[in-house]
Structure formats: structure tokens, C-alpha cells
Protein backbone atom coordinates (compact mmCIF):
# COMPACT_ATOMS: atom_id res chain seq x y z
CA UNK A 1 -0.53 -20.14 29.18
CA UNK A 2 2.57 -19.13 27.12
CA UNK A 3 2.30 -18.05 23.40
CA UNK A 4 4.42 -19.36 21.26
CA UNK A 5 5.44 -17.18 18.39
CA UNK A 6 7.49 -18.43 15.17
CA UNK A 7 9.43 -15.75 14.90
CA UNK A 8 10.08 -16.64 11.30
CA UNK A 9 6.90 -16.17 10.24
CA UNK A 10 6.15 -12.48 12.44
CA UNK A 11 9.38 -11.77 10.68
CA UNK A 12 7.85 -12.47 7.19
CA UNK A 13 4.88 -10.90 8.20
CA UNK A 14 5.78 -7.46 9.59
CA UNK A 15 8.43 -7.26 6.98
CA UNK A 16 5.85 -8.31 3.97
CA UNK A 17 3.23 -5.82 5.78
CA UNK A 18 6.27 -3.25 5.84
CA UNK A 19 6.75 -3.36 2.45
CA UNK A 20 3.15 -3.62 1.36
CA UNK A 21 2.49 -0.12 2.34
CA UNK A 22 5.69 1.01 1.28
CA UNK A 23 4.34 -0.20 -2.41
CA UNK A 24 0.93 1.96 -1.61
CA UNK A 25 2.90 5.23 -0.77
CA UNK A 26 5.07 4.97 -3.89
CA UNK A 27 1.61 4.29 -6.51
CA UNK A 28 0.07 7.32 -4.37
CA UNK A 29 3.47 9.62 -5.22
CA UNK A 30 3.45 8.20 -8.77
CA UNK A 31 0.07 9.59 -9.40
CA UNK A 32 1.12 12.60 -7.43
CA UNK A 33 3.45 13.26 -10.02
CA UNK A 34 1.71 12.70 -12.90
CA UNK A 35 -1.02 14.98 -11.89
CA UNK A 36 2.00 17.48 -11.65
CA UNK A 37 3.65 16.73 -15.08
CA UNK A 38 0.06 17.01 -16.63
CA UNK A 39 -0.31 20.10 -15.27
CA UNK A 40 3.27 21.06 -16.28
CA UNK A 41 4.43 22.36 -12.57
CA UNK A 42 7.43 20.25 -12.74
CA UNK A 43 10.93 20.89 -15.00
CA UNK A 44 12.18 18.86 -17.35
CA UNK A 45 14.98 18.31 -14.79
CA UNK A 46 12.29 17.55 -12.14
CA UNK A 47 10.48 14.47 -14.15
CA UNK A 48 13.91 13.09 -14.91
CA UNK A 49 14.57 13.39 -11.36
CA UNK A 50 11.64 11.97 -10.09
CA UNK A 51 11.39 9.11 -12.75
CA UNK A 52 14.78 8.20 -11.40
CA UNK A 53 14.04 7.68 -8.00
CA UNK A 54 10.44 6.00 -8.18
CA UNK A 55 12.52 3.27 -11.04
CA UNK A 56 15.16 3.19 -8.21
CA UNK A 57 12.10 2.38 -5.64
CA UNK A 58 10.11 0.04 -7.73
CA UNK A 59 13.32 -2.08 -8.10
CA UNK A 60 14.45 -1.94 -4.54
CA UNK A 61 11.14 -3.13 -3.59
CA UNK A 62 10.90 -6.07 -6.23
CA UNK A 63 14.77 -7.16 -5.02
CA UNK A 64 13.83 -6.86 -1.24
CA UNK A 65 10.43 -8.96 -2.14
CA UNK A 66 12.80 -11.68 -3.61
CA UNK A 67 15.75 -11.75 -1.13
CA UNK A 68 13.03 -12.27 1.17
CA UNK A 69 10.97 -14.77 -0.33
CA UNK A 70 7.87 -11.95 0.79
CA UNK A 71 5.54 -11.89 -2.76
CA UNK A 72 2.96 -13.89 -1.28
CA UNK A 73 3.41 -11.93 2.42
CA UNK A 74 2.79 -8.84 0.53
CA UNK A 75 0.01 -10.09 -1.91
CA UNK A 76 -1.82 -11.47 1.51
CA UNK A 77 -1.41 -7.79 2.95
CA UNK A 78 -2.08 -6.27 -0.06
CA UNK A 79 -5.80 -8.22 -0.52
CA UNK A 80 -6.32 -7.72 2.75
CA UNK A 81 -6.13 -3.89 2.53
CA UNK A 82 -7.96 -3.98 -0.85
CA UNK A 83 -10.84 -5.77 0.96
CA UNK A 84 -11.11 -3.17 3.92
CA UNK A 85 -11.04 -0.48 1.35
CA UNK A 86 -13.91 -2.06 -0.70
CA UNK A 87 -15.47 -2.82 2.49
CA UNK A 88 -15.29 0.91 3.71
CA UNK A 89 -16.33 2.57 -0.28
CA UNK A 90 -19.08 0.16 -0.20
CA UNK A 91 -20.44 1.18 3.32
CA UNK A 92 -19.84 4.99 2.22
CA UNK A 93 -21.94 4.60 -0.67
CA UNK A 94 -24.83 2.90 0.88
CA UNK A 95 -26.51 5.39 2.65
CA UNK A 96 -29.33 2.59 3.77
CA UNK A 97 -26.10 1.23 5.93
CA UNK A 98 -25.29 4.85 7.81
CA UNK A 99 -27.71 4.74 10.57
CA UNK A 100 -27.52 0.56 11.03
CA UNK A 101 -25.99 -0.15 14.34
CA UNK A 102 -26.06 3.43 15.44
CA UNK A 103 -28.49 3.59 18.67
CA UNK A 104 -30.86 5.84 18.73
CA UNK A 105 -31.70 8.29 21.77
């Protein structure tokens, strides 16, 4: 049986899951570096530097989201993620949960 893929939408998909984590690693370096400018290890040269380049980020990201027509493609991946995250903290904090579905020998 063949399987017919739309390569439009894998397109949109792969692209809006491309860029979804691309979002992720810049909040994660954006925290990264205010961590480091509240605990003064960067220059004044080094903030202005870094601001820079997350700004240039943030707005590459927002133009490639729009040429693309990929807000909703990323949104989808995002809440997806979000989910699996909640679904993981959630299982970490129950402790009742650990030893469900683990067989016992």
C-alpha cells in the first residue's frame, strides 16, 4: 500500500518543528545570560554584544515564521512539547507513579 505524503504540509511541519526548538535554545541562552549579567561575569561590551545577536535572532525567527506562514506549525510543536514536559515534571514529582508499570522480580 503506498503512502501518500503532502509534501506541503511535512514541509510546514519539519520546518515549524525546526524552528520551534530553535525558539527553545534561544529562551534557554537568554536566561543563560542573564544569570551571567546578574552575576556580573560578562563586560559591558559582552551584554551589548549578546543583546545584539539574541534581538537579531528573535527577529529572524518572527520574519522566517511569517514568510512561511509557520505560527500555528510552531504553536502546535510548541504545546506539544509543553505537554510532554508537564507530562514528564508531573510523573517526576509523583513518587506513587515511580514503581507503576515497572515489573517486579
Amino acid at each position: 500500500m503506498p503512502v501518500n505524503i503532502d509534501e506541503g504540509n511535512l514541509k510546514q511541519g519539519l520546518l515549524g518543528l525546526v524552528v520551534a526548538l530553535v525558539e527553545i535554545i534561544q529562551e534557554v541562552l537568554e536566561r543563560q545570560a542573564m544569570r551571567r549579567m546578574e552575576g556580573g561575569r560578562l563586560s559591558d561590551q559582552e551584554i551589548e554584544r549578546l543583546g545584539m545577536a539574541l534581538s537579531d535572532l528573535k527577529e529572524a525567527l518572527d520574519n522566517i515564521k511569517k514568510d512561511n506562514d509557520l505560527e500555528e506549525a510552531v504553536k502546535s510543536v510548541r504545546d506539544g512539547l509543553d505537554q510532554v514536559a508537564d507530562d514528564m515534571i508531573g510523573s517526576l514529582l509523583n513518587t506513587e507513579r515511580w514503581g507503576q508499570g515497572v515489573e517486579k522480580v
